[in-house]
C-alpha atoms as a PDB file:
ATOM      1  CA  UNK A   1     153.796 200.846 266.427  1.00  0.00           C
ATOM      2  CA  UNK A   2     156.030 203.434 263.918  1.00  0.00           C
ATOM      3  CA  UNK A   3     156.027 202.586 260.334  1.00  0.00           C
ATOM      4  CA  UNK A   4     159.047 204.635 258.491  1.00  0.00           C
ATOM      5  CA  UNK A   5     158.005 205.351 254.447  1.00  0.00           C
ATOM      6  CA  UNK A   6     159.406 207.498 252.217  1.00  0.00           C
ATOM      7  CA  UNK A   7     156.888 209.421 249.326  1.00  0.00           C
ATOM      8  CA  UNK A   8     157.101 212.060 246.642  1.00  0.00           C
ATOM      9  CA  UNK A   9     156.666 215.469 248.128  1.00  0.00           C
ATOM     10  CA  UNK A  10     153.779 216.045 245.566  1.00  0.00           C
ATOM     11  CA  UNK A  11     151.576 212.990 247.126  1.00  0.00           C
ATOM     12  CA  UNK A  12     150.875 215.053 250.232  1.00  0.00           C
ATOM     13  CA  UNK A  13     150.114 218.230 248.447  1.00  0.00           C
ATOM     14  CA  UNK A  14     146.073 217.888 248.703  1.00  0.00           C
ATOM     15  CA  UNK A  15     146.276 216.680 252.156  1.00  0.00           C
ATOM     16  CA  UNK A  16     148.411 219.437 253.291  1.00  0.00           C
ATOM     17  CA  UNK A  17     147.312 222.456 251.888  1.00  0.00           C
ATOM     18  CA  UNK A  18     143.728 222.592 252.643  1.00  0.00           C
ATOM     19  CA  UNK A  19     142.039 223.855 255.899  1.00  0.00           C
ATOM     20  CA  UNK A  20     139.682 220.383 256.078  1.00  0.00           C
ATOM     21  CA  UNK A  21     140.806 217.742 258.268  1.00  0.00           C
ATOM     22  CA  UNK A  22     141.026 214.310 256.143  1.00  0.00           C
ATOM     23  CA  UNK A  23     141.719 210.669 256.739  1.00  0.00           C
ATOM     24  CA  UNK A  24     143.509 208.659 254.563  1.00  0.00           C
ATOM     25  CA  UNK A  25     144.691 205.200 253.609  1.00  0.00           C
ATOM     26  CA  UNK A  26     148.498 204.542 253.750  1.00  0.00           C
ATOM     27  CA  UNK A  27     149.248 201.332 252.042  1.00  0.00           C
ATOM     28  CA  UNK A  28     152.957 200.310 252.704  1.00  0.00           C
ATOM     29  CA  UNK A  29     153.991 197.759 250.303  1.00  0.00           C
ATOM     30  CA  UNK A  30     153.114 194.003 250.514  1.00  0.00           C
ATOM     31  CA  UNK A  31     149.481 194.748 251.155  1.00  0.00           C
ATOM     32  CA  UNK A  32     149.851 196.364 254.153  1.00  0.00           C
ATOM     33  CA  UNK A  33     147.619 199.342 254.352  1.00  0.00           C
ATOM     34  CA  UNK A  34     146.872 201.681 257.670  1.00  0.00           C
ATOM     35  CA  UNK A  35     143.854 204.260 258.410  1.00  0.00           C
ATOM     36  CA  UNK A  36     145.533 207.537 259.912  1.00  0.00           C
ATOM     37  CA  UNK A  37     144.789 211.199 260.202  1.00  0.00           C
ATOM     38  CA  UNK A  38     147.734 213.833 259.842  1.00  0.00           C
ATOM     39  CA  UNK A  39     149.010 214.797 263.156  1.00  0.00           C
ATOM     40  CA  UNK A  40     152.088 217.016 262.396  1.00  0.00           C
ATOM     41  CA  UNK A  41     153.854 218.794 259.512  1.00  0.00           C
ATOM     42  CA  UNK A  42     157.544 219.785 259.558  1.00  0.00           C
ATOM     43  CA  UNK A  43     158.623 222.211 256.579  1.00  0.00           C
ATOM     44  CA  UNK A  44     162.116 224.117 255.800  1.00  0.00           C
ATOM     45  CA  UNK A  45     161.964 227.500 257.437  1.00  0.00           C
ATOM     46  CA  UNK A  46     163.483 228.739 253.986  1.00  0.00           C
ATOM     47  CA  UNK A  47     162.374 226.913 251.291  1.00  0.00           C
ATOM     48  CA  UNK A  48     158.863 225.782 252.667  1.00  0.00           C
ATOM     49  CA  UNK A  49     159.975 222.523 251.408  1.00  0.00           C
ATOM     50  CA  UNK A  50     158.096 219.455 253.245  1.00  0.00           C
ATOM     51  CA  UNK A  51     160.352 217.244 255.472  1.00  0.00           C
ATOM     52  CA  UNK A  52     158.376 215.132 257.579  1.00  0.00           C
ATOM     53  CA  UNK A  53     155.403 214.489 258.236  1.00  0.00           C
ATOM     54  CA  UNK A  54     153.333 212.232 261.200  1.00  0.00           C
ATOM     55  CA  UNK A  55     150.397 210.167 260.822  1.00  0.00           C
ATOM     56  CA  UNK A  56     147.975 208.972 263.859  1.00  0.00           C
ATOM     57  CA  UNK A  57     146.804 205.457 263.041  1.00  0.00           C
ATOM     58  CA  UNK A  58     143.422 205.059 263.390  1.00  0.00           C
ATOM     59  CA  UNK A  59     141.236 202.391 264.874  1.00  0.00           C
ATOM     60  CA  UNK A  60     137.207 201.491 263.671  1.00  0.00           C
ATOM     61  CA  UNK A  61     136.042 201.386 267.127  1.00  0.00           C
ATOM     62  CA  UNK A  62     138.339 204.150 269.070  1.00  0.00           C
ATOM     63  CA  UNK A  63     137.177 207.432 269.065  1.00  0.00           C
ATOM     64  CA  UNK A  64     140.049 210.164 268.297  1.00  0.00           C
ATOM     65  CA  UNK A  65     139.793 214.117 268.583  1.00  0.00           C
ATOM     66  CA  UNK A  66     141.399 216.404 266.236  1.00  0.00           C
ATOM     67  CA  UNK A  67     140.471 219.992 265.584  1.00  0.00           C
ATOM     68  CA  UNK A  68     138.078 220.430 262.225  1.00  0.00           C
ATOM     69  CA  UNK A  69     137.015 223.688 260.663  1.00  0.00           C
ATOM     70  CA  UNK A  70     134.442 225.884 260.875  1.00  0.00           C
ATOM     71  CA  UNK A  71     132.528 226.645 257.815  1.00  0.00           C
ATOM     72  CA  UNK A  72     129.754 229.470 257.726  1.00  0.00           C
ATOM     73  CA  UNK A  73     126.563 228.971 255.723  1.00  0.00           C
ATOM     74  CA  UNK A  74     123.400 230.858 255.747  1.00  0.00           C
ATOM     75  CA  UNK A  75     123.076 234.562 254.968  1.00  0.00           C
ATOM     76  CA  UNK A  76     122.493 237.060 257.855  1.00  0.00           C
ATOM     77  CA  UNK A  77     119.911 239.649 258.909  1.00  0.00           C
ATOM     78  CA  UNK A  78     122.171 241.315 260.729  1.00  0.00           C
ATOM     79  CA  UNK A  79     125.221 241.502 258.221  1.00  0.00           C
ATOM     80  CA  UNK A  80     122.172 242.993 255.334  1.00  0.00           C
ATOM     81  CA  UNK A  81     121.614 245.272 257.806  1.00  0.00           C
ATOM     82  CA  UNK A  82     125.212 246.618 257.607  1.00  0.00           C
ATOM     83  CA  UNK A  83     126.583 244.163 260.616  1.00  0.00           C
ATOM     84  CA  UNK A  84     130.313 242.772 260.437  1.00  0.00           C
ATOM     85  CA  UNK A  85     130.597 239.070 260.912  1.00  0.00           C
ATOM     86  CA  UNK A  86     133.303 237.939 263.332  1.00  0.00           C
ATOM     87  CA  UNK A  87     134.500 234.562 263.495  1.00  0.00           C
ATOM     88  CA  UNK A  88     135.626 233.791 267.303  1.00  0.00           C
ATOM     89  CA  UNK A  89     136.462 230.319 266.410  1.00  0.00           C
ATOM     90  CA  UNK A  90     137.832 229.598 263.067  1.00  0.00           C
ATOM     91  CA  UNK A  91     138.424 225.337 264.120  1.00  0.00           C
ATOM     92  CA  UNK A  92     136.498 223.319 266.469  1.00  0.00           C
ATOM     93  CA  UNK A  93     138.151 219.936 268.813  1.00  0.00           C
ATOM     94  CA  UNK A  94     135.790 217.238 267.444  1.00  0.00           C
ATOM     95  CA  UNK A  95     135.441 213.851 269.078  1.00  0.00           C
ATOM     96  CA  UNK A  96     133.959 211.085 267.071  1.00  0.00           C
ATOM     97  CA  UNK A  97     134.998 207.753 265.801  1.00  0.00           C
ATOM     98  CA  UNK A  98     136.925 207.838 262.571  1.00  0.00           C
ATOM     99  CA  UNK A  99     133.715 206.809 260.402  1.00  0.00           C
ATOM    100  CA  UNK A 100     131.815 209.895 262.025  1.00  0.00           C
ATOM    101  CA  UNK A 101     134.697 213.044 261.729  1.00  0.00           C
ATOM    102  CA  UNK A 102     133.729 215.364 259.693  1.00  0.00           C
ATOM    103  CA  UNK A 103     135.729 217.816 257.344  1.00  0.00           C
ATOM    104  CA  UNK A 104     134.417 220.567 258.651  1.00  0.00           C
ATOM    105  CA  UNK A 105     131.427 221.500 261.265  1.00  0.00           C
ATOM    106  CA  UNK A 106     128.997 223.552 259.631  1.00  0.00           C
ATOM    107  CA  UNK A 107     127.586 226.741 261.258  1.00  0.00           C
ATOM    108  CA  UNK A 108     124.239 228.474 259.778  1.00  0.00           C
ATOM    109  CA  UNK A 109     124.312 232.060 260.706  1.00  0.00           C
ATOM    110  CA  UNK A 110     120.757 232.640 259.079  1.00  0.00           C
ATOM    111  CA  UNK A 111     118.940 233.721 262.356  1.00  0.00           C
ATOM    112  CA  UNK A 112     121.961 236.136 263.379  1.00  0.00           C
ATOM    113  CA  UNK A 113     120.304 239.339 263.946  1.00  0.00           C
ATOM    114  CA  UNK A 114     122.689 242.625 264.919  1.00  0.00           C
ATOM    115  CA  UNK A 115     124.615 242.001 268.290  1.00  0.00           C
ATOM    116  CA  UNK A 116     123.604 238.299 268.013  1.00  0.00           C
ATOM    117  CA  UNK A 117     126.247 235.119 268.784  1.00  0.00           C
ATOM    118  CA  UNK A 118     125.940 231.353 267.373  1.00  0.00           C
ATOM    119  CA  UNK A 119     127.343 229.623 270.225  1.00  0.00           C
ATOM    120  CA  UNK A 120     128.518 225.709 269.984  1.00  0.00           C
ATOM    121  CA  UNK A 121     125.048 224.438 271.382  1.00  0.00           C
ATOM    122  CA  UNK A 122     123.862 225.328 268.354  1.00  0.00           C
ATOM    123  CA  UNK A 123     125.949 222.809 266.307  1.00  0.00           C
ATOM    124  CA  UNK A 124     125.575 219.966 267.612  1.00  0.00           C
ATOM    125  CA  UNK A 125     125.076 216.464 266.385  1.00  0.00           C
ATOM    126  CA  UNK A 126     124.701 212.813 266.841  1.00  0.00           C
ATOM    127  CA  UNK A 127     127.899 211.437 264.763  1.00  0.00           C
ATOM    128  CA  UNK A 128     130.086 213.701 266.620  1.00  0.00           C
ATOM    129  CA  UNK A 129     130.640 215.510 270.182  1.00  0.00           C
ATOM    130  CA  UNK A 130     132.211 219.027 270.731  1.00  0.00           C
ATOM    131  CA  UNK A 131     134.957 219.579 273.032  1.00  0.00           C
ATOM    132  CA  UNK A 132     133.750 223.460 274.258  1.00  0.00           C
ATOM    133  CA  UNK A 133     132.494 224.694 276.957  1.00  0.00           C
ATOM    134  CA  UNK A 134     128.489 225.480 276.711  1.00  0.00           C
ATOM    135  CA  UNK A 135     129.283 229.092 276.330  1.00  0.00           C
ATOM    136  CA  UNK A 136     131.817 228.994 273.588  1.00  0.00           C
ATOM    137  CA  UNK A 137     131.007 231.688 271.143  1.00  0.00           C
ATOM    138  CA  UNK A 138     131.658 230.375 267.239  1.00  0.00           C
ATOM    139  CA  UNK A 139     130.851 233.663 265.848  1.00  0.00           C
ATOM    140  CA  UNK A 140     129.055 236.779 266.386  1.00  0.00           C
ATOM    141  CA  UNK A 141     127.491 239.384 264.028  1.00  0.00           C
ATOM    142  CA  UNK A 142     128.700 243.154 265.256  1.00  0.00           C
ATOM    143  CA  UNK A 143     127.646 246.676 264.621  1.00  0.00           C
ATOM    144  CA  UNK A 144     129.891 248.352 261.627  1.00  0.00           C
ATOM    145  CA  UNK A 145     131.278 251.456 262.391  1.00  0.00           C
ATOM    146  CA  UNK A 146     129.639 252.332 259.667  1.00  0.00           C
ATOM    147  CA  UNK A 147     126.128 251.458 261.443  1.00  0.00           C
ATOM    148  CA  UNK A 148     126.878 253.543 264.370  1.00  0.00           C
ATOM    149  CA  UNK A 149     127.755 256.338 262.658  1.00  0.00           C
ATOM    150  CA  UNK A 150     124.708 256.545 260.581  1.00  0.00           C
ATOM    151  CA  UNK A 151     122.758 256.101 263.806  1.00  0.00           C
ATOM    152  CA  UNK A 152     124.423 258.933 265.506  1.00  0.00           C
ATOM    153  CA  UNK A 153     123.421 261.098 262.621  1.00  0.00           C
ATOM    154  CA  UNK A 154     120.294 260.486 262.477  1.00  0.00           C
ATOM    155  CA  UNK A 155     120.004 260.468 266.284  1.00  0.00           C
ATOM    156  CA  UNK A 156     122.063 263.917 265.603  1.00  0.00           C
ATOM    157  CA  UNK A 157     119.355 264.990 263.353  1.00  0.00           C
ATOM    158  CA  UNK A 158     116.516 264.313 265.474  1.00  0.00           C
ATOM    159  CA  UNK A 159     117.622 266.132 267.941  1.00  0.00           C
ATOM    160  CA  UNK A 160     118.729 268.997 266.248  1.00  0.00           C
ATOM    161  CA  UNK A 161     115.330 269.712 265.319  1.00  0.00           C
ATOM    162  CA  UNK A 162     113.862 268.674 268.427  1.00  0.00           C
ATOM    163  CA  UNK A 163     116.538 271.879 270.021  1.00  0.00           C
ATOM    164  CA  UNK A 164     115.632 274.419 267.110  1.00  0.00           C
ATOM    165  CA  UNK A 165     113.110 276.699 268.023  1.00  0.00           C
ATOM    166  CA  UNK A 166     109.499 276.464 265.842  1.00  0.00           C
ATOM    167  CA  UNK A 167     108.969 279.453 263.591  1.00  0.00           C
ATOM    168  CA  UNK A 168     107.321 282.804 265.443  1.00  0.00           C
ATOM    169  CA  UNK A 169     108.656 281.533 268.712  1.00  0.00           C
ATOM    170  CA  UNK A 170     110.754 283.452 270.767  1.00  0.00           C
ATOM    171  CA  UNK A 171     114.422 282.340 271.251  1.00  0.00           C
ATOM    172  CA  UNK A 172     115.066 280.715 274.605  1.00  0.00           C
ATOM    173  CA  UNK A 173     116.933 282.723 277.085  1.00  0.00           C
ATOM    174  CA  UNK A 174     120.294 281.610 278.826  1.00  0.00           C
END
């Protein structure tokens, strides 16, 4: 069924602009009032202005899958220790009835040592099911180039001692 309404441009600016995913409650005079979930956004290529916009009705006891955000929380071992976090996968396909969908799936990246990865196993939950593979990597904590570097000095160092000959011993012949 297609319901046609008009609105003010500003009534869809907190829906819109915000990476969560959000339901809402359209009520179309007389009473009439429908669950949905934004689907698509058309803007002016110029002007940015907002031209149309699609709803997905929703029904209590269908489950519907829309991608949600991911949102990191937890500090890191590995980032202290002068790691870079990289998020692989900045949203995540979420299927759930429309009580259970959540704004955002949260990801804890407080065990993340150096060279570690959070893959979607690790988020899982009993409102909601994630439409990844197993082996989907969410984010990963990688050596800095600023880690490596001091590791190859001191590496450098190490071993630049280890080649210098000890004091009173003869030079080493080529």
């Amino acid at each position: 069924q297609t319901v046609h309404f008009s609105a003010d441009e500003r009534a869809f600016q907190k829906l819109i602009y915000t990476p969560n995913a959000h339901t809402v409650v359209i009520e179309v005079g007389e009473g009439k009032s429908y669950n949905a979930v934004l689907q698509d956004v058309q803007v002016h290529p110029i002007t940015d202005k907002l031209l149309h916009i699609d709803f997905f009705q929703l029904f209590d006891n269908k489950e519907i899958t829309m991608e949600v955000p991911v949102k990191i929380t937890g500090v890191s071992p590995g980032v202290l220790l002068g790691g870079v976090l990289r998020l692989n996968t900045r949203k995540l396909k979420v299927k759930a009835l429309p009580k259970n969908l959540p704004d955002f799936v949260e990801a804890n990246i407080s065990e993340l040592e150096m060279g570690n990865k959070l893959y979607v196993t690790k988020l899982v939950s009993d409102k909601y099911k994630l439409m990844h593979p197993d082996n989907t990597v969410v984010c990963q904590v990688k050596r800095s180039r600023v880690s490596i570097d001091v590791e190859e000095e001191e590496e450098g160092e190490e071993g630049a001692e280890a080649a210098a000959p000890a004091e009173g011993a003869a030079p080493a012949e080529a």
